[in-house]
ModelCIF file with pLDDT and N, C-alpha, C, O atoms, coordinates in Angstrom:
data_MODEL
#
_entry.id   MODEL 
#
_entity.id                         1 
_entity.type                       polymer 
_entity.pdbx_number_of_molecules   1 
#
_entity_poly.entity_id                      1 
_entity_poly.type                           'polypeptide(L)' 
_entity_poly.nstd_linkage                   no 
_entity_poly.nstd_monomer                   no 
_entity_poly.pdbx_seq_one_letter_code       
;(UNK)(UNK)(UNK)(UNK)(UNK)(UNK)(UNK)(UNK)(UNK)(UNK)(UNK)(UNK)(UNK)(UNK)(UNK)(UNK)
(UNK)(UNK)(UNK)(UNK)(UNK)(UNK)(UNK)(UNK)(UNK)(UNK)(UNK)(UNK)(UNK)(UNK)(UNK)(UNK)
(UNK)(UNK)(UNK)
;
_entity_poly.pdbx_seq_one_letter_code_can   XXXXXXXXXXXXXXXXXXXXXXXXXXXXXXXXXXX 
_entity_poly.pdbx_strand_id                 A 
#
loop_
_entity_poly_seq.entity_id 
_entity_poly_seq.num 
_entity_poly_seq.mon_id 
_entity_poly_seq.hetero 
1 1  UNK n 
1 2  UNK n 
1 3  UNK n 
1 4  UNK n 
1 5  UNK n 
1 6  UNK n 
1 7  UNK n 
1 8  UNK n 
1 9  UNK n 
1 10 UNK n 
1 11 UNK n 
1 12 UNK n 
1 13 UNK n 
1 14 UNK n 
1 15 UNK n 
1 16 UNK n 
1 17 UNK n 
1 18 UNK n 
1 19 UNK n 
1 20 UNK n 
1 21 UNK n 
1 22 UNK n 
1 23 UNK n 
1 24 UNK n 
1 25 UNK n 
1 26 UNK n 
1 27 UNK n 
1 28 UNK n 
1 29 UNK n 
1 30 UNK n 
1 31 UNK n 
1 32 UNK n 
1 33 UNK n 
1 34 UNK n 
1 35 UNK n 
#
_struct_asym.id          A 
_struct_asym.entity_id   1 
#
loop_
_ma_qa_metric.id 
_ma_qa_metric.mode 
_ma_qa_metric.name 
_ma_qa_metric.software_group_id 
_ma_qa_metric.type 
1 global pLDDT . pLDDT 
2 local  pLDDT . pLDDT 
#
_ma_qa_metric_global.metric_id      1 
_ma_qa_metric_global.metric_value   78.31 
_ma_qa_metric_global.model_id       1 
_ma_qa_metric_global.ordinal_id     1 
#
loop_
_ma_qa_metric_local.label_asym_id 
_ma_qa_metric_local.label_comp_id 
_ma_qa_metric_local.label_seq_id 
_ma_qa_metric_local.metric_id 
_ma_qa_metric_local.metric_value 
_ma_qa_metric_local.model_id 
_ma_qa_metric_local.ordinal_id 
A UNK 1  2 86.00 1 1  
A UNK 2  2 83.00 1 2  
A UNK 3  2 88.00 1 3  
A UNK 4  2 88.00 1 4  
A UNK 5  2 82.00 1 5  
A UNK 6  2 84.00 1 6  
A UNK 7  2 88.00 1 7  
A UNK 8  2 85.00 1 8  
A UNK 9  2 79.00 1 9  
A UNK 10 2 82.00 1 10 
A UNK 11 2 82.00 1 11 
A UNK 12 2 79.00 1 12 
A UNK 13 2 77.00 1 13 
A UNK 14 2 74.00 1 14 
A UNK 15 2 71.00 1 15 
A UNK 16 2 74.00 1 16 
A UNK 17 2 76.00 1 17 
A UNK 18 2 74.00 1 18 
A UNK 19 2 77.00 1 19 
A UNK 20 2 79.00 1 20 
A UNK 21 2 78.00 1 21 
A UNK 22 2 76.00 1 22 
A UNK 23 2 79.00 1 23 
A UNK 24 2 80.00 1 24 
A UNK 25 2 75.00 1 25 
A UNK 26 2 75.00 1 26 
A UNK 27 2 80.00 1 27 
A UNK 28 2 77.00 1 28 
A UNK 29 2 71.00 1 29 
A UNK 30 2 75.00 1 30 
A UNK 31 2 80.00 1 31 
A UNK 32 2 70.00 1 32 
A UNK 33 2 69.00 1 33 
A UNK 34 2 74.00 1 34 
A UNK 35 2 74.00 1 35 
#
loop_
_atom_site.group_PDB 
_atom_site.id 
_atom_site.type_symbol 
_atom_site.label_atom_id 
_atom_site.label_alt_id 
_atom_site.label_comp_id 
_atom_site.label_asym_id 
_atom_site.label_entity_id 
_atom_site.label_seq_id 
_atom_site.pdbx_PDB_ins_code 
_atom_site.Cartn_x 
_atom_site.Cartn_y 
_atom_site.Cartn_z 
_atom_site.occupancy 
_atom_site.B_iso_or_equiv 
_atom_site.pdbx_formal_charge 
_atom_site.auth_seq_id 
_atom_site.auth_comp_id 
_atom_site.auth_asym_id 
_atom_site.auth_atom_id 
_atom_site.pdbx_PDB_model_num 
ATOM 1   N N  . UNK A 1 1  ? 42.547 41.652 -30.193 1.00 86.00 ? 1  UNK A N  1 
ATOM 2   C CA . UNK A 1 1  ? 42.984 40.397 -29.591 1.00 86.00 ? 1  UNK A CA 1 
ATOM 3   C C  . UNK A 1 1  ? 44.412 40.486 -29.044 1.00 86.00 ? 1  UNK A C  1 
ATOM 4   O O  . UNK A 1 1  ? 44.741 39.998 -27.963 1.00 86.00 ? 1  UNK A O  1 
ATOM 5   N N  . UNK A 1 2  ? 45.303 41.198 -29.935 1.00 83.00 ? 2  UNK A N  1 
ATOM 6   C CA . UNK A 1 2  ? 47.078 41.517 -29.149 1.00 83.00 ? 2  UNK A CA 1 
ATOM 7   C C  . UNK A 1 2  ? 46.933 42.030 -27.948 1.00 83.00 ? 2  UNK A C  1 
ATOM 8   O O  . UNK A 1 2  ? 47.298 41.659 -26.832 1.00 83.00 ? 2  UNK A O  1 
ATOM 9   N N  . UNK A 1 3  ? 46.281 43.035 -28.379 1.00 88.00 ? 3  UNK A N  1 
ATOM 10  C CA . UNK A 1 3  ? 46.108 44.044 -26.699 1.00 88.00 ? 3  UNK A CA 1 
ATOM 11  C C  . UNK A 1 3  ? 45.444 42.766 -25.435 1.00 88.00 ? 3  UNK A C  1 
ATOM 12  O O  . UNK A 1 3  ? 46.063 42.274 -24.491 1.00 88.00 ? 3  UNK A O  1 
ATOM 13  N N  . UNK A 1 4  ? 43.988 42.508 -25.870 1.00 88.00 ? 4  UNK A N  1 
ATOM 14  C CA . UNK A 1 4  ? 43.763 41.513 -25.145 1.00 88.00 ? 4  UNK A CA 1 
ATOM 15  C C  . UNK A 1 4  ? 44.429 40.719 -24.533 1.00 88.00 ? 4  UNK A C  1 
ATOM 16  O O  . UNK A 1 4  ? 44.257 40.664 -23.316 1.00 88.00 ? 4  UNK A O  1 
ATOM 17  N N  . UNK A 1 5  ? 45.463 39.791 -25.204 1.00 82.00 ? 5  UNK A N  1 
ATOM 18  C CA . UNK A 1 5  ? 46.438 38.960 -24.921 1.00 82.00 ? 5  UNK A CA 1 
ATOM 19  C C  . UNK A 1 5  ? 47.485 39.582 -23.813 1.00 82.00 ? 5  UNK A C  1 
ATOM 20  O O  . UNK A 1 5  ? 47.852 39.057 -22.761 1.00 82.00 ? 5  UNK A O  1 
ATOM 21  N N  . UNK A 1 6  ? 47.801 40.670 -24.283 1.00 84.00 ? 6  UNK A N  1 
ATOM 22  C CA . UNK A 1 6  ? 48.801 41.814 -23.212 1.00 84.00 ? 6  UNK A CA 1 
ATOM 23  C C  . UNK A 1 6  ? 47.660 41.905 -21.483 1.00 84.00 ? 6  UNK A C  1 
ATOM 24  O O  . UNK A 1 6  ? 47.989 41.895 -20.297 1.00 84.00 ? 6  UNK A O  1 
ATOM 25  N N  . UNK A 1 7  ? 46.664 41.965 -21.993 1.00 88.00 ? 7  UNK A N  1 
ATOM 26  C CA . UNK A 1 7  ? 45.866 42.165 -20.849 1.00 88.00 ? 7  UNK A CA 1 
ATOM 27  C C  . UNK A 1 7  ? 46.126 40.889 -19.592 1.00 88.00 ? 7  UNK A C  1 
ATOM 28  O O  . UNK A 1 7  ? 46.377 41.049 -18.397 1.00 88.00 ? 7  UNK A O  1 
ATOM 29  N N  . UNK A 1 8  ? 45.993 39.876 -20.213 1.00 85.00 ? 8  UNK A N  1 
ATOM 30  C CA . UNK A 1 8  ? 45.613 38.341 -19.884 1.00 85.00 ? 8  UNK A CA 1 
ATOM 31  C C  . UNK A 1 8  ? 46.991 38.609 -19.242 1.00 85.00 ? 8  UNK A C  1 
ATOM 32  O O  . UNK A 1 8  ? 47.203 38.550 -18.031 1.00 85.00 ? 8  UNK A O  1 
ATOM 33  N N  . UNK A 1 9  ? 48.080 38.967 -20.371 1.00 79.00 ? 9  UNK A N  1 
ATOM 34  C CA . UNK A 1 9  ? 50.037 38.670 -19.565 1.00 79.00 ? 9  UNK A CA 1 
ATOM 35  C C  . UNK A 1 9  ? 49.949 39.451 -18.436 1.00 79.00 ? 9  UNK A C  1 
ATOM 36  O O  . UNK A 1 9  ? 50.745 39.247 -17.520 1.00 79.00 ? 9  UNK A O  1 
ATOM 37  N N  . UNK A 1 10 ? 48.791 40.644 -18.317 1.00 82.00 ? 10 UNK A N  1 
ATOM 38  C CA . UNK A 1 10 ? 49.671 41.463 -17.394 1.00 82.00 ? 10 UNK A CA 1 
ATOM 39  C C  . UNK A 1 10 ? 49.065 41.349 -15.782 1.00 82.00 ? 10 UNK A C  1 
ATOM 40  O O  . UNK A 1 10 ? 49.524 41.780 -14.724 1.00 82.00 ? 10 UNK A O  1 
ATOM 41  N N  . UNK A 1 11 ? 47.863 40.595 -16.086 1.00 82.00 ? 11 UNK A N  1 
ATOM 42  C CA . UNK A 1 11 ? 46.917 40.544 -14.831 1.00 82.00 ? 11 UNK A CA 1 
ATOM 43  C C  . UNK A 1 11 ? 46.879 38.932 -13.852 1.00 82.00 ? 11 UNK A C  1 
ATOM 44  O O  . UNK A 1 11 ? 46.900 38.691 -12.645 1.00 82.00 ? 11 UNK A O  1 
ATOM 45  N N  . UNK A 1 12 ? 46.820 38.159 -14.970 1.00 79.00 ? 12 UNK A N  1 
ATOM 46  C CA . UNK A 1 12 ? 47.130 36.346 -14.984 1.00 79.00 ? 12 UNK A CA 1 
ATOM 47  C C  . UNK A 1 12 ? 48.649 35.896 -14.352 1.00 79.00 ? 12 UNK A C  1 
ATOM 48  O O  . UNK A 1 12 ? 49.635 36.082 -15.066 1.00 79.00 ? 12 UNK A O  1 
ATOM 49  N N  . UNK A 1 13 ? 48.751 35.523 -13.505 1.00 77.00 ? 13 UNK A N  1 
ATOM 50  C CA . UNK A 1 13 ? 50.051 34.686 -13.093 1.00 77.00 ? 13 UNK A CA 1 
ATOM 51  C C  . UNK A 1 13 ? 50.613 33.892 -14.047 1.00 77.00 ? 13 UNK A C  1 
ATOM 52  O O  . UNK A 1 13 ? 49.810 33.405 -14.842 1.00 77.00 ? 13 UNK A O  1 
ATOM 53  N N  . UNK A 1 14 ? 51.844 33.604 -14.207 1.00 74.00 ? 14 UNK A N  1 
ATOM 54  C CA . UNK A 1 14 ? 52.354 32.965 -15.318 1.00 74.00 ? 14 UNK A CA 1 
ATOM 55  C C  . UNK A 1 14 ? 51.933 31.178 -15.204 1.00 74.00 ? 14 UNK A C  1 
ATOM 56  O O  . UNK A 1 14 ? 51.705 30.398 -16.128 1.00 74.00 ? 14 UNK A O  1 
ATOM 57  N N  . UNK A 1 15 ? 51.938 30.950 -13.852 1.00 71.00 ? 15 UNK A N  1 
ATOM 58  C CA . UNK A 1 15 ? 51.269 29.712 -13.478 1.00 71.00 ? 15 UNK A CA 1 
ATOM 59  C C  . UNK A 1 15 ? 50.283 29.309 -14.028 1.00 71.00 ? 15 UNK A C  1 
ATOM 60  O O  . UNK A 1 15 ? 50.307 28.202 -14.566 1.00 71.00 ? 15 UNK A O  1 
ATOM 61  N N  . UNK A 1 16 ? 49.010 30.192 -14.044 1.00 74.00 ? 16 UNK A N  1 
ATOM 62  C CA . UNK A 1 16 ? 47.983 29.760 -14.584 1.00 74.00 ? 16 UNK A CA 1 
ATOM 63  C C  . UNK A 1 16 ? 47.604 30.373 -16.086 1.00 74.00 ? 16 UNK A C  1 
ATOM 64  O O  . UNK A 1 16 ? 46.482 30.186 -16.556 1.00 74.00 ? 16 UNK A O  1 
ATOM 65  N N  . UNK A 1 17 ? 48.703 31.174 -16.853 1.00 76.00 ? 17 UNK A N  1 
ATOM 66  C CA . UNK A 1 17 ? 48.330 32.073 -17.423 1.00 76.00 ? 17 UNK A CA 1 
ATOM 67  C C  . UNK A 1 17 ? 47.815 31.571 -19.127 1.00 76.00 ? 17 UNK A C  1 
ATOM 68  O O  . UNK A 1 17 ? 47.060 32.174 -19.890 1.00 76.00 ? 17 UNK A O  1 
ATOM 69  N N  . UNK A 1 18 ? 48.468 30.397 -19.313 1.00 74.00 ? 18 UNK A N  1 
ATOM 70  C CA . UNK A 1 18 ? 48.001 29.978 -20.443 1.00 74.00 ? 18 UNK A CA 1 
ATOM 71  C C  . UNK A 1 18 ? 46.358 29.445 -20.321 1.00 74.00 ? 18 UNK A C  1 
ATOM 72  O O  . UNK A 1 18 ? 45.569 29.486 -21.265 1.00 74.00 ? 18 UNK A O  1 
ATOM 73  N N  . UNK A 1 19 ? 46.024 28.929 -18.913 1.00 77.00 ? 19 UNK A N  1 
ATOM 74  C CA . UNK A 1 19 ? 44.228 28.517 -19.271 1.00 77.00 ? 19 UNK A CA 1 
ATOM 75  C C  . UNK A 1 19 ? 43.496 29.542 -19.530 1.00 77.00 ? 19 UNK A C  1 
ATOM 76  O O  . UNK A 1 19 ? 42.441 29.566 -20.163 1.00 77.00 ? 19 UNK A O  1 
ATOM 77  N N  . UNK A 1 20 ? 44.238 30.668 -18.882 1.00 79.00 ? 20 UNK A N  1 
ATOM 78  C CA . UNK A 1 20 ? 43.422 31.865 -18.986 1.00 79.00 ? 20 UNK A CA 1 
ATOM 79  C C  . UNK A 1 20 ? 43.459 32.406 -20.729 1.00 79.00 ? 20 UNK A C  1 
ATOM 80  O O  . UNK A 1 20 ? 42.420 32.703 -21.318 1.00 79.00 ? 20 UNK A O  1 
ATOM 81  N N  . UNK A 1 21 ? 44.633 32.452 -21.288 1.00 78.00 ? 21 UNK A N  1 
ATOM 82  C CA . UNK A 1 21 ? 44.436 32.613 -22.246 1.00 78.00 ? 21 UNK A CA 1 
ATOM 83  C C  . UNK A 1 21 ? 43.642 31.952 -23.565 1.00 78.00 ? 21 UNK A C  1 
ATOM 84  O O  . UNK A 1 21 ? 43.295 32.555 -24.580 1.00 78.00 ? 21 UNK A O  1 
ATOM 85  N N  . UNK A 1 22 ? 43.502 30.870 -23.323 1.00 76.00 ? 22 UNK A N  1 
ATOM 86  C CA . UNK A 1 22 ? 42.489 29.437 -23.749 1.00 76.00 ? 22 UNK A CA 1 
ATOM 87  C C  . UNK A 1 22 ? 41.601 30.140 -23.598 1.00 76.00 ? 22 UNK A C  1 
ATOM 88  O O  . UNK A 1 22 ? 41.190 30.724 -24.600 1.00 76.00 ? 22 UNK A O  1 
ATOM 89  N N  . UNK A 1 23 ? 40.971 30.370 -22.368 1.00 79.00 ? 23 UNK A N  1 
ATOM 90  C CA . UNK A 1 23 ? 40.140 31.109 -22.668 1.00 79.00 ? 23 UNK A CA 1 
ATOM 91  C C  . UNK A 1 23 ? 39.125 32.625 -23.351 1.00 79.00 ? 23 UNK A C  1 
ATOM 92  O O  . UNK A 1 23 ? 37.977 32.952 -23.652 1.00 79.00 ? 23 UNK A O  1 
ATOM 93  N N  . UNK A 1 24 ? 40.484 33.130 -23.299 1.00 80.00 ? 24 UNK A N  1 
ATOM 94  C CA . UNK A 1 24 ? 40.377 33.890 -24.384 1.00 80.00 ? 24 UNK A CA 1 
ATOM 95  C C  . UNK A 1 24 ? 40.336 33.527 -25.924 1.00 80.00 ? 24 UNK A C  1 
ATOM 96  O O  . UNK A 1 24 ? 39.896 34.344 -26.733 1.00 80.00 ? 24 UNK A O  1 
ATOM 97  N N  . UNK A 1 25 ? 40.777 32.353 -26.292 1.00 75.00 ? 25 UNK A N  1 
ATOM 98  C CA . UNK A 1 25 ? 40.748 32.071 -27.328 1.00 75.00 ? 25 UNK A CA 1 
ATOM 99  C C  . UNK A 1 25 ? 39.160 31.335 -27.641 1.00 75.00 ? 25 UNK A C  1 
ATOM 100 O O  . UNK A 1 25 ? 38.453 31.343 -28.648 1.00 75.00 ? 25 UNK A O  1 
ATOM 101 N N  . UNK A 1 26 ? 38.994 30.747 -26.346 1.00 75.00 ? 26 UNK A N  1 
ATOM 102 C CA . UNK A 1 26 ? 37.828 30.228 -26.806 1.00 75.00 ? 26 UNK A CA 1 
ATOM 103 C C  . UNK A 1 26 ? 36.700 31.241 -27.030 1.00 75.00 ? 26 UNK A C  1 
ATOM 104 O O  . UNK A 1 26 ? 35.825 30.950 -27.846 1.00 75.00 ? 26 UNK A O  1 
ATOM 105 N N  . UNK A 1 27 ? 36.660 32.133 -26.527 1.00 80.00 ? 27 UNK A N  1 
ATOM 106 C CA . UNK A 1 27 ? 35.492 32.998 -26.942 1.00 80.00 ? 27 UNK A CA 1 
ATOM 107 C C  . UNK A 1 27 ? 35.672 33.344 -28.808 1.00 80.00 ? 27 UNK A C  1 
ATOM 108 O O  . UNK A 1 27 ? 34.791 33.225 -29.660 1.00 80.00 ? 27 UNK A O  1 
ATOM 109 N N  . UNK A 1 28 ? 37.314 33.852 -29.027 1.00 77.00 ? 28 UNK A N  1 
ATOM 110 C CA . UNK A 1 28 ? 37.287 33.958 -30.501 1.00 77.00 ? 28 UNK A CA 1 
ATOM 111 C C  . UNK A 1 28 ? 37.331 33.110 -31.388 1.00 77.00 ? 28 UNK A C  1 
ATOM 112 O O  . UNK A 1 28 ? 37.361 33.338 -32.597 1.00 77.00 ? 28 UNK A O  1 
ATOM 113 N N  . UNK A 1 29 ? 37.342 31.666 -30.656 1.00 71.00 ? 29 UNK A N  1 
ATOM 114 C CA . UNK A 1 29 ? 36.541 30.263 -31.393 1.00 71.00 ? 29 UNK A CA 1 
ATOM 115 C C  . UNK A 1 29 ? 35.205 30.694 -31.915 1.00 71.00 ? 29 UNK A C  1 
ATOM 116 O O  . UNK A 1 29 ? 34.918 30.810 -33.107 1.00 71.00 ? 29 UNK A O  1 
ATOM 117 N N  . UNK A 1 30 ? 34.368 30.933 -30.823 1.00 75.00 ? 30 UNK A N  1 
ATOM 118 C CA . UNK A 1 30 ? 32.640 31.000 -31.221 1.00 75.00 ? 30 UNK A CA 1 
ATOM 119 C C  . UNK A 1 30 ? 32.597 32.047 -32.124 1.00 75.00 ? 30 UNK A C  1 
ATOM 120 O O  . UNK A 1 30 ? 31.576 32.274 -32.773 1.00 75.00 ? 30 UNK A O  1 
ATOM 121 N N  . UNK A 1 31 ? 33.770 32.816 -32.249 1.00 80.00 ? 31 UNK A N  1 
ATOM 122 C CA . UNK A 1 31 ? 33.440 34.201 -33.070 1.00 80.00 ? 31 UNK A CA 1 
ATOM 123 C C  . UNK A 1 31 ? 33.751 33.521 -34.736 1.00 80.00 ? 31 UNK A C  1 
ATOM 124 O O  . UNK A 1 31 ? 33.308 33.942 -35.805 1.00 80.00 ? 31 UNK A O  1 
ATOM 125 N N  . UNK A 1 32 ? 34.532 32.512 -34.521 1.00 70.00 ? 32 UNK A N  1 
ATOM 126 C CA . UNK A 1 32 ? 35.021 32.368 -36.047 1.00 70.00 ? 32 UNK A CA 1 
ATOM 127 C C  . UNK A 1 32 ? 33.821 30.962 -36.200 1.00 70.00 ? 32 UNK A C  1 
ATOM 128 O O  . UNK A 1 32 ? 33.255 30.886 -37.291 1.00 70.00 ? 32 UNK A O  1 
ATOM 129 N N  . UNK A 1 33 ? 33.495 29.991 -35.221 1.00 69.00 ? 33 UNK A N  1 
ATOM 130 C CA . UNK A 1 33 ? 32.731 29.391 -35.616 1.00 69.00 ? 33 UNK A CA 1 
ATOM 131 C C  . UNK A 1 33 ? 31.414 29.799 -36.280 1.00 69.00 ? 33 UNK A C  1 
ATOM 132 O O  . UNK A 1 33 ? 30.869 29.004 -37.046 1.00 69.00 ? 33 UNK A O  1 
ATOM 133 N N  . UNK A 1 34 ? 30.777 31.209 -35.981 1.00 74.00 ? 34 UNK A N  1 
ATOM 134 C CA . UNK A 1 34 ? 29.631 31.798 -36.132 1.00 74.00 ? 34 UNK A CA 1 
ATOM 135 C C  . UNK A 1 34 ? 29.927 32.535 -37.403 1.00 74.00 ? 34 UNK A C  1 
ATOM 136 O O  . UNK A 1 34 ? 29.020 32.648 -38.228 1.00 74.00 ? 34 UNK A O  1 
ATOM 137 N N  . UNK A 1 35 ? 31.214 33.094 -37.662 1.00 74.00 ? 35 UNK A N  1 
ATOM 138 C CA . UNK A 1 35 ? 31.648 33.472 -38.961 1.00 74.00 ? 35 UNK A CA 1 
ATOM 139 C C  . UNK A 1 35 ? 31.596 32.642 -39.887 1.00 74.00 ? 35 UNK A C  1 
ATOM 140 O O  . UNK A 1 35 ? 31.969 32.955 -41.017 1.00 74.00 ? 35 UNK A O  1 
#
């Protein structure tokens, strides 16, 4: 998920870069919801 996150900083505009990361989080939502 760090690396991931590095991914999101390095490709994502800072403009939009937090929805993008939301969305990254939301996928590891369903991962912990299913956990």
């Amino acid at each position: 998920i760090p690396t991931g996150l590095t991914y999101v900083g390095d490709t994502v505009q800072p403009a939009v870069r937090q929805r993008a990361l939301t969305d990254l989080m939301a996928a590891a939502a369903l991962g912990t919801a299913l956990a």
